[in-house]
C-alpha atoms as a PDB file:
ATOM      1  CA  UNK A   1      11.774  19.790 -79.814  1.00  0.00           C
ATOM      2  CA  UNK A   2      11.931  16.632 -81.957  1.00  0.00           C
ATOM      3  CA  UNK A   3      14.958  15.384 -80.633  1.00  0.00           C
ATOM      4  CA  UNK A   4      14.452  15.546 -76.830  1.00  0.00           C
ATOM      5  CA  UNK A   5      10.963  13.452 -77.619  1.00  0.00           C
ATOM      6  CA  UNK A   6      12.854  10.451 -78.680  1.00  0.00           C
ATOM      7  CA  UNK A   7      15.517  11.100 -76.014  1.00  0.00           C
ATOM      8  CA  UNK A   8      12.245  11.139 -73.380  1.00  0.00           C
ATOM      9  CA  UNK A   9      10.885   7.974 -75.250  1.00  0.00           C
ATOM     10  CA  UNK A  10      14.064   6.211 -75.017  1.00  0.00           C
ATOM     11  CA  UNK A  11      14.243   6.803 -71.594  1.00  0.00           C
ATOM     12  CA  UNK A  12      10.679   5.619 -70.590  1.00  0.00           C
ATOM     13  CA  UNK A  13      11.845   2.536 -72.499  1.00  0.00           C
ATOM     14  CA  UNK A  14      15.448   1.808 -70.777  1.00  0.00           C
ATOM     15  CA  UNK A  15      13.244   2.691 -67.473  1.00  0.00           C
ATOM     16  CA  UNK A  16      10.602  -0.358 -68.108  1.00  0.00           C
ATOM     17  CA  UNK A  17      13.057  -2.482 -69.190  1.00  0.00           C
ATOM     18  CA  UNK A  18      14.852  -2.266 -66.218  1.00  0.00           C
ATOM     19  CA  UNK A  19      11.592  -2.950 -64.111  1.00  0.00           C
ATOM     20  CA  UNK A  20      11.013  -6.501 -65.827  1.00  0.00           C
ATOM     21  CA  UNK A  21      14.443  -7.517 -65.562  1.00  0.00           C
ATOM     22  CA  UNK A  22      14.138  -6.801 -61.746  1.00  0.00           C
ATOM     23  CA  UNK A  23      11.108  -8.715 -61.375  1.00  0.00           C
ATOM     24  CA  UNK A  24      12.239 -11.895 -63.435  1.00  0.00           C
ATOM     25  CA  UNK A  25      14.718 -12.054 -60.845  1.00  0.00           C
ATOM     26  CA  UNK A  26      12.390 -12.210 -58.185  1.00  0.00           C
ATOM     27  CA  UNK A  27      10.721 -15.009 -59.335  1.00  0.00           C
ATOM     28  CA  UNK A  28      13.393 -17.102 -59.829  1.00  0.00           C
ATOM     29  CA  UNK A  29      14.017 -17.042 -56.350  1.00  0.00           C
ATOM     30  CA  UNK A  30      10.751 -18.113 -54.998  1.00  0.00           C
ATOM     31  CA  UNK A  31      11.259 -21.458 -57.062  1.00  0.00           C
ATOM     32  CA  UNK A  32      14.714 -22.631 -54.964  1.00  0.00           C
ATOM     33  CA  UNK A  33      14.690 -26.145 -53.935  1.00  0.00           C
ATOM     34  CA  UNK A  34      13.863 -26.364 -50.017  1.00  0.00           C
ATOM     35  CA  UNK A  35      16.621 -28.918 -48.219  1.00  0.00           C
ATOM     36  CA  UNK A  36      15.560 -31.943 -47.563  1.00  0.00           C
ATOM     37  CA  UNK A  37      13.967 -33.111 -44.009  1.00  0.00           C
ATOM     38  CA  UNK A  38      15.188 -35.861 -41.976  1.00  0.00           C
ATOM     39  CA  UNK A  39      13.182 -39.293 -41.667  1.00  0.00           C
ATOM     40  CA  UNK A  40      11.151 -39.321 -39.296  1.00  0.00           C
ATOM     41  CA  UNK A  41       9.779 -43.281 -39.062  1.00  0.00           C
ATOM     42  CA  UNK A  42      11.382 -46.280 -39.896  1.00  0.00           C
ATOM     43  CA  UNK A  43      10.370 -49.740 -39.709  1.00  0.00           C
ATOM     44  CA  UNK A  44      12.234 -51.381 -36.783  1.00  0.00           C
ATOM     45  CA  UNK A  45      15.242 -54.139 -37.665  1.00  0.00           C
ATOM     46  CA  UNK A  46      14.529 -57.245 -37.244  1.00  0.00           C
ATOM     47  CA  UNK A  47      16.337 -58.403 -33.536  1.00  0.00           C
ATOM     48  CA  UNK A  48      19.112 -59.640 -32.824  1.00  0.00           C
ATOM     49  CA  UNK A  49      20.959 -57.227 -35.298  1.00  0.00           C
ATOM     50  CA  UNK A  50      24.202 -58.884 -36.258  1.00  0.00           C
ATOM     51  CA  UNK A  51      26.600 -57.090 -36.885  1.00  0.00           C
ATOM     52  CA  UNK A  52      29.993 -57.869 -39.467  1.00  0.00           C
ATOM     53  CA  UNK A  53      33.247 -56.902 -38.255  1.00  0.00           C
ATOM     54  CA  UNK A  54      33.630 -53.003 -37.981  1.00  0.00           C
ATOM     55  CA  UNK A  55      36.640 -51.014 -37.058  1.00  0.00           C
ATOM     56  CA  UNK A  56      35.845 -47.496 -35.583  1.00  0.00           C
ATOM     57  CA  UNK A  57      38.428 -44.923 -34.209  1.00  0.00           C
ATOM     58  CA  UNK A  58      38.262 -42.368 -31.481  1.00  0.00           C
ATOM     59  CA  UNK A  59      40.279 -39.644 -29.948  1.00  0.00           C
ATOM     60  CA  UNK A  60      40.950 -39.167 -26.339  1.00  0.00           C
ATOM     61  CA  UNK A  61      41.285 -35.762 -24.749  1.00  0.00           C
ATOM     62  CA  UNK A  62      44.917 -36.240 -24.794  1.00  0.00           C
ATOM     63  CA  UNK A  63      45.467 -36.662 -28.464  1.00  0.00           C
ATOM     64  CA  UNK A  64      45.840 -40.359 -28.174  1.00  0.00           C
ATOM     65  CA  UNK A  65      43.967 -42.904 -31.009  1.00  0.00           C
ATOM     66  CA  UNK A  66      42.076 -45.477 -29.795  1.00  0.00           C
ATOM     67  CA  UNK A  67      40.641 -48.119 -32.288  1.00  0.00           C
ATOM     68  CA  UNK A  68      37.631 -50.342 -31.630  1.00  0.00           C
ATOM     69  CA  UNK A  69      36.467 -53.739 -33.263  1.00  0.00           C
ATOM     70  CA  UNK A  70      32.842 -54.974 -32.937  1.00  0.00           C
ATOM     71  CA  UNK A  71      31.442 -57.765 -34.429  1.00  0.00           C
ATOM     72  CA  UNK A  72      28.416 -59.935 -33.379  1.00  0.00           C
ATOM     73  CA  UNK A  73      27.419 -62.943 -35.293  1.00  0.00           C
ATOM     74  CA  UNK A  74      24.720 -65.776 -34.340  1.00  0.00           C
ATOM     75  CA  UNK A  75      26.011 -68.766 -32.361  1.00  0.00           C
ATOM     76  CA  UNK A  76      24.876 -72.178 -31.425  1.00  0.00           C
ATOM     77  CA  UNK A  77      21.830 -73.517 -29.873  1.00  0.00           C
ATOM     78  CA  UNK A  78      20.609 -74.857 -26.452  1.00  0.00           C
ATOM     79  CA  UNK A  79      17.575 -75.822 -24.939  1.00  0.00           C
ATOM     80  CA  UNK A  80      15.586 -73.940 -21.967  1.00  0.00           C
ATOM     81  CA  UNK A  81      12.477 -75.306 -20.589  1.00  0.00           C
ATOM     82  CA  UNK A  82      11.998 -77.376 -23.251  1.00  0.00           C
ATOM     83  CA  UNK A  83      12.019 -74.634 -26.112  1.00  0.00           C
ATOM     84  CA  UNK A  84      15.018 -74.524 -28.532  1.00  0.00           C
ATOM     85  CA  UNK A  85      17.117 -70.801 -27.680  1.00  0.00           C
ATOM     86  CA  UNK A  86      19.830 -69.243 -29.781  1.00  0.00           C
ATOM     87  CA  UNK A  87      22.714 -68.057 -29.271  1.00  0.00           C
ATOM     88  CA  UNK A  88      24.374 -64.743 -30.563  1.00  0.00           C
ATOM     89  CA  UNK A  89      27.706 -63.656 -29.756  1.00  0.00           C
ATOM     90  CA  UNK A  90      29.348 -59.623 -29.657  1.00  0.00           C
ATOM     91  CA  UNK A  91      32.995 -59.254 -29.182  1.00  0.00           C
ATOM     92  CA  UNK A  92      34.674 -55.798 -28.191  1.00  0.00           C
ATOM     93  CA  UNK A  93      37.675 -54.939 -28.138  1.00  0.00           C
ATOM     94  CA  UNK A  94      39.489 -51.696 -27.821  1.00  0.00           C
ATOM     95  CA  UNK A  95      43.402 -50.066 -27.839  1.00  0.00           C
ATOM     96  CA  UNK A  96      44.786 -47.536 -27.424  1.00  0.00           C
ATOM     97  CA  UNK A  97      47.901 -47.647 -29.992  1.00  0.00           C
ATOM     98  CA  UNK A  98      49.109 -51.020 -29.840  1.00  0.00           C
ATOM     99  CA  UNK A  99      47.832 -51.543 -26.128  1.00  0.00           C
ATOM    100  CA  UNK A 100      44.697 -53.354 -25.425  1.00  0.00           C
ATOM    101  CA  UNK A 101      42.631 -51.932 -22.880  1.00  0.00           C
ATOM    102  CA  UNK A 102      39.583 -53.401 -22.814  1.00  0.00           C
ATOM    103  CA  UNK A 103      38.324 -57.298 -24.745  1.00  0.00           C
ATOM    104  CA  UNK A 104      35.123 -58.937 -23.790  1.00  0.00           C
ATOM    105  CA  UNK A 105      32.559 -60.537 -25.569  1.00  0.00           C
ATOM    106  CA  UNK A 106      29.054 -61.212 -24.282  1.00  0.00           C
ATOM    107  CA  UNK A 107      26.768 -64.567 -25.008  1.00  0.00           C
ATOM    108  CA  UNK A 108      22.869 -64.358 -25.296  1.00  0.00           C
ATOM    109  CA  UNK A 109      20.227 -66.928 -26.141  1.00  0.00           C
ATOM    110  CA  UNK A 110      17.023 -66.161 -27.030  1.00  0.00           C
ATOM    111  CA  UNK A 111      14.190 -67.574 -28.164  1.00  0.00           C
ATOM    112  CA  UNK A 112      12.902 -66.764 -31.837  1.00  0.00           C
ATOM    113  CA  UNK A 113      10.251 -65.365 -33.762  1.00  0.00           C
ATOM    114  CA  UNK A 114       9.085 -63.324 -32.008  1.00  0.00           C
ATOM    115  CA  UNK A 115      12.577 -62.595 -30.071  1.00  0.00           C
ATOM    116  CA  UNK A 116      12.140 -63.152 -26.707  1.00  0.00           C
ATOM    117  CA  UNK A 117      16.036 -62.880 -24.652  1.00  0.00           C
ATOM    118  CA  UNK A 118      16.607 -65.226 -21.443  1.00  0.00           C
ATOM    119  CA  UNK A 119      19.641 -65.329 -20.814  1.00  0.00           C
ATOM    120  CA  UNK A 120      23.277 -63.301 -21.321  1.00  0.00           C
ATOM    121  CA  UNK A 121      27.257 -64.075 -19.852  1.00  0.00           C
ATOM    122  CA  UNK A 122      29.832 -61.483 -20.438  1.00  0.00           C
ATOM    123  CA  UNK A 123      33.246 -62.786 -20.614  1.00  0.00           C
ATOM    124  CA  UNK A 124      36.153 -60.538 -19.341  1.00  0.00           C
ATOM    125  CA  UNK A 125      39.223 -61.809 -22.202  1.00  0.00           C
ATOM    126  CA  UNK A 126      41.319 -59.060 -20.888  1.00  0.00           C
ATOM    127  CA  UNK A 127      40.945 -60.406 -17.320  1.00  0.00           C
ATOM    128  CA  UNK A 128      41.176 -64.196 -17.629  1.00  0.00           C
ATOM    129  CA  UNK A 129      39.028 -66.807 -16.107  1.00  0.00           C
ATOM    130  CA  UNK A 130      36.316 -63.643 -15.150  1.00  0.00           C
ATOM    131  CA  UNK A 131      32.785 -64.261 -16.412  1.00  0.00           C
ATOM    132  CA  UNK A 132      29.759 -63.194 -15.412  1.00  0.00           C
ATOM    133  CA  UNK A 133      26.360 -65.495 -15.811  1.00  0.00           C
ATOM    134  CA  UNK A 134      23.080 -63.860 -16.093  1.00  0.00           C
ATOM    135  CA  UNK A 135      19.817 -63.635 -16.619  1.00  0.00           C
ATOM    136  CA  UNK A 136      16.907 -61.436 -18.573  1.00  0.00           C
ATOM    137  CA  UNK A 137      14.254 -60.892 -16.005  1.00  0.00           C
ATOM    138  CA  UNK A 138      12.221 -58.499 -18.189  1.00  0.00           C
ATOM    139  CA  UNK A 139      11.642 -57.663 -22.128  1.00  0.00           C
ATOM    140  CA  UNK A 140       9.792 -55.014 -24.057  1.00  0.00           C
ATOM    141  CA  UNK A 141      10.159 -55.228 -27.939  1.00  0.00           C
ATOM    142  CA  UNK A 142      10.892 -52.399 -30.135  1.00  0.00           C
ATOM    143  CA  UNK A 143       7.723 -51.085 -31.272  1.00  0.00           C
ATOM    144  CA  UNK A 144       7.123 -51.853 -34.818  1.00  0.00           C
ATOM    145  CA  UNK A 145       7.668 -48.798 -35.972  1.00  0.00           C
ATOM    146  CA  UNK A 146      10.871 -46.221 -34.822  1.00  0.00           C
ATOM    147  CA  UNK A 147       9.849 -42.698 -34.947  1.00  0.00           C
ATOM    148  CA  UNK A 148      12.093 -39.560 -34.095  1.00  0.00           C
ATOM    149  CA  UNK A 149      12.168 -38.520 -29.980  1.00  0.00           C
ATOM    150  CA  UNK A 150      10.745 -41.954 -29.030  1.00  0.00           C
ATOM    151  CA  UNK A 151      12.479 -43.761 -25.997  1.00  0.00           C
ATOM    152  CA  UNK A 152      11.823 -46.667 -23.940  1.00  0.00           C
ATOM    153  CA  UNK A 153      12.688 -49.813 -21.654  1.00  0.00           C
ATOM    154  CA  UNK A 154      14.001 -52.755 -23.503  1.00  0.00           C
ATOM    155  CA  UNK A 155      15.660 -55.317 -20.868  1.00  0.00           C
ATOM    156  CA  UNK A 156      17.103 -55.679 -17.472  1.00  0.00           C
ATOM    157  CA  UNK A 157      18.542 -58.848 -15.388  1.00  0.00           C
ATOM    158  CA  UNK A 158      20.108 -60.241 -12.646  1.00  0.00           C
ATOM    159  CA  UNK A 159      23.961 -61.706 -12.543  1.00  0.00           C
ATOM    160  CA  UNK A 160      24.764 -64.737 -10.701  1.00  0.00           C
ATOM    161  CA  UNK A 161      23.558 -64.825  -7.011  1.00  0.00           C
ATOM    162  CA  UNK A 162      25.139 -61.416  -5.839  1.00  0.00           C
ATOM    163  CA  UNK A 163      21.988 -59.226  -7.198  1.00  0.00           C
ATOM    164  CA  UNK A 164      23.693 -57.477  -9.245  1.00  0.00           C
ATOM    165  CA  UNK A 165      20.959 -55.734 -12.132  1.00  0.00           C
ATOM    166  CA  UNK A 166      21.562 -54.450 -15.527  1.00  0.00           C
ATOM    167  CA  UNK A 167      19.078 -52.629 -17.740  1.00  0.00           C
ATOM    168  CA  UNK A 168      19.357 -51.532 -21.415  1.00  0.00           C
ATOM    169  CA  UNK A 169      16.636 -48.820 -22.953  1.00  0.00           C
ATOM    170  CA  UNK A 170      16.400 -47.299 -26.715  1.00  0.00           C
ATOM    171  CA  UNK A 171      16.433 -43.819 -27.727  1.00  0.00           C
ATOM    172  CA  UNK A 172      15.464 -42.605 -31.494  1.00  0.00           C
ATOM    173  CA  UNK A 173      17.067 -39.729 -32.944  1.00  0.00           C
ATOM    174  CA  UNK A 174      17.241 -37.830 -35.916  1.00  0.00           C
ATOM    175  CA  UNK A 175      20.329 -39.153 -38.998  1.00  0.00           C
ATOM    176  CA  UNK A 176      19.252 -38.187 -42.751  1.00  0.00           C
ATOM    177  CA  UNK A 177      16.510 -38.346 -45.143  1.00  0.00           C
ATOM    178  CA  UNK A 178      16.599 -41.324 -45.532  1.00  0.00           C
ATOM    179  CA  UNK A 179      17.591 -42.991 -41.726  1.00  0.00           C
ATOM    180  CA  UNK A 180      17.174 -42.880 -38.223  1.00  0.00           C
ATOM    181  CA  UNK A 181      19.546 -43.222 -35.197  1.00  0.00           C
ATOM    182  CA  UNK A 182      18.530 -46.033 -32.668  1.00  0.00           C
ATOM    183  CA  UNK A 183      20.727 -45.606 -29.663  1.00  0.00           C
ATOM    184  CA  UNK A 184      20.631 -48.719 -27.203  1.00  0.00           C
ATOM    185  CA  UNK A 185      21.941 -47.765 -23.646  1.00  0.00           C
ATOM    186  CA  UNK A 186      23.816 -49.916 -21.429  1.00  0.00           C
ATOM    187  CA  UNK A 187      23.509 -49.779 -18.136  1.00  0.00           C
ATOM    188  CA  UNK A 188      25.590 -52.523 -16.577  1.00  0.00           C
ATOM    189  CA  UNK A 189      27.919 -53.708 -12.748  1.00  0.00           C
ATOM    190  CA  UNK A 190      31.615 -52.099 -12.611  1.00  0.00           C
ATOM    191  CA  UNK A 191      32.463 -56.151 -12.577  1.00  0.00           C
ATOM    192  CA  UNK A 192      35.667 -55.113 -12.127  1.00  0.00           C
ATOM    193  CA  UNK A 193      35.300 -53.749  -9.032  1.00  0.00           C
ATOM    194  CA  UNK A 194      32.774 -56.586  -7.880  1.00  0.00           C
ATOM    195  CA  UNK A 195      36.083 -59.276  -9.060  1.00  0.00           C
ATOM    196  CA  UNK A 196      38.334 -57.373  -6.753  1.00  0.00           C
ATOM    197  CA  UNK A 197      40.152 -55.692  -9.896  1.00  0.00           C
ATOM    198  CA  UNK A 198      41.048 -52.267 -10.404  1.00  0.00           C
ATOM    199  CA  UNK A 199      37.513 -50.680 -12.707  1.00  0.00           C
ATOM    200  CA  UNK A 200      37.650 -52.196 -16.150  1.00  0.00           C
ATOM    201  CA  UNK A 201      34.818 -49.926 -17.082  1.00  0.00           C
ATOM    202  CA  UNK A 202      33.614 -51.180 -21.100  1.00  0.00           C
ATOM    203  CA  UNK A 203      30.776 -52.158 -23.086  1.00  0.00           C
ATOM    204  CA  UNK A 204      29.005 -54.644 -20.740  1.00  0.00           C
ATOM    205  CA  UNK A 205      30.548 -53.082 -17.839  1.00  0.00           C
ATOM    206  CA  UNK A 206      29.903 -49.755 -17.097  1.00  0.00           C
ATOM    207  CA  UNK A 207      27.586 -47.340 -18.909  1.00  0.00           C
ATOM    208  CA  UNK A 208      27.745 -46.961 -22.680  1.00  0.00           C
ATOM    209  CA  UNK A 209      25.640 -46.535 -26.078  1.00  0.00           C
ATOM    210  CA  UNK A 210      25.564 -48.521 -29.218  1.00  0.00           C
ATOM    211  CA  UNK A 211      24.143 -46.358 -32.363  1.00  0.00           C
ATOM    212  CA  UNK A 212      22.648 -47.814 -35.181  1.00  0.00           C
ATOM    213  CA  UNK A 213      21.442 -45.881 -38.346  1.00  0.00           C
ATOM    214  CA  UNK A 214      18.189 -47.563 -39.527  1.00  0.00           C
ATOM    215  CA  UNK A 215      17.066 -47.337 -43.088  1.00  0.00           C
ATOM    216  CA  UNK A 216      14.130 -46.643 -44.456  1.00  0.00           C
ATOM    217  CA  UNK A 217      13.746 -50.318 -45.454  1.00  0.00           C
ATOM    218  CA  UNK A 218      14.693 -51.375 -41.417  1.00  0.00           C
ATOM    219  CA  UNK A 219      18.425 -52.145 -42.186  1.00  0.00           C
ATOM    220  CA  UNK A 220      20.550 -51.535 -38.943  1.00  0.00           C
ATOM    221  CA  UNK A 221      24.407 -50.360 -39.530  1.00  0.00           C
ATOM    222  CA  UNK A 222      26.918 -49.418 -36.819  1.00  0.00           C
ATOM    223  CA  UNK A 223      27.889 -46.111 -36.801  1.00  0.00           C
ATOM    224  CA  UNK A 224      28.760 -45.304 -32.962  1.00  0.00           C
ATOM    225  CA  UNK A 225      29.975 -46.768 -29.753  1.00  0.00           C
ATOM    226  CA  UNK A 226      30.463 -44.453 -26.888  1.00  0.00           C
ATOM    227  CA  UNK A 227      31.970 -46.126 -23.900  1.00  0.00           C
ATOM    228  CA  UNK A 228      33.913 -45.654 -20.733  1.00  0.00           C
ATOM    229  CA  UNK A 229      36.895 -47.546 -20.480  1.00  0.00           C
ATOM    230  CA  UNK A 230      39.270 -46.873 -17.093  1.00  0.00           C
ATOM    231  CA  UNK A 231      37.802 -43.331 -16.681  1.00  0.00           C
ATOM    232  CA  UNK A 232      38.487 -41.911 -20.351  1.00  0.00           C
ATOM    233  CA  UNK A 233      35.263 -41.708 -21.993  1.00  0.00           C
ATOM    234  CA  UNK A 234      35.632 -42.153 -25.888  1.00  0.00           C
ATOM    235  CA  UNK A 235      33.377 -41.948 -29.047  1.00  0.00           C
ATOM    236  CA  UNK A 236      34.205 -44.606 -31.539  1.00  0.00           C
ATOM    237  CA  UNK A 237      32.897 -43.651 -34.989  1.00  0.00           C
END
């Protein structure tokens, strides 16, 4: 009788033990780390962004590499109606192996602090002597603040005398914890077409978007063009 009391006892014992063990593991698992969350509001960058030389590649549905180059850097100065406007200058250009397809760069002066644009001329280098004068006919600023799902108007014009408009609106999206995507779409004349040339569909002619992730501190860095150029559309990244 003695013996099968201690065996009982050491049973009870093994039993409880058991029943702690289980429920320090338990606990442990309530106290996991929960993933970070994505900004949500950034201050805006300060406009025009410049932009250093950047090389981004993309893959066509063929298999093909295409490499782009972007770079936009301020420029000289002018004077319109009597107020001092800078300049800034973007140049694109894009290949596909050693072929280039598409080179243009685009010319803007604005006036300063705040930025106000007035004026823009895109410059076809891959079709010489083609340029395209225009004019910004309405601005809204970025608000001061970027916060995820916003969207808005920022510009449109006129080029030359033929009418022909352009507009260019913002989009905010979701990047990391610690940055938000600002997508600016271009919406802009086939000016091939309108120069009697076969479509030379790019990044001020044409339809495309130009991503920036923004900081928490308002830094803006390139991360994304996606463009059309002669009917392959392409994600440079």
């Amino acid at each position: 009788m003695f013996a099968s009391r201690n065996i009982s006892l050491i049973a009870a014992l093994a039993t409880t033990g058991s029943l702690c063990a289980c429920g320090g593991g338990g606990g442990g698992a309530s106290d996991s780390a929960a993933a970070p969350q994505n900004l949500q509001s950034t201050q805006s960058p300060s406009l025009p962004i410049y932009v250093p030389a950047t090389t981004l590649k993309a893959t066509d549905s063929s298999g093909n590499t295409w490499t782009a180059t972007y770079n936009s850097t301020a420029g000289g100065t002018t004077t319109v109606n009597g107020q001092v406007a800078y300049g800034t200058t973007t140049f694109f250009t894009a290949t596909r192996g050693a072929t280039v397809l598409d080179s243009e760069h685009m010319t803007e002066y604005a006036l300063m602090n705040p930025y106000s644009p007035l004026s823009r001329t895109i410059y076809f280098d891959s079709l010489p002597g083609r340029l395209s004068p225009g004019s910004i006919t309405s601005y809204d600023p970025l608000p001061s603040t970027l916060t995820a799902g916003q969207s808005g108007p920022l510009s449109s014009g006129t080029f030359g005398s033929s009418g022909y408009t352009f507009t260019e609106t913002y989009s905010v999206t979701p990047d990391s914890p610690t940055a938000l995507f600002l997508n600016i779409h271009l919406d802009y004349p086939d000016f091939g077409i309108f120069h009697g040339e076969a479509s030379v569909t790019g990044l001020y002619s044409g339809t495309s978007t130009i991503t920036y992730s923004i900081t928490d501190s308002g830094a803006a860095i390139l991360v994304k063009i996606q463009v059309t150029i002669n009917g392959t559309t392409l994600t440079f990244q």
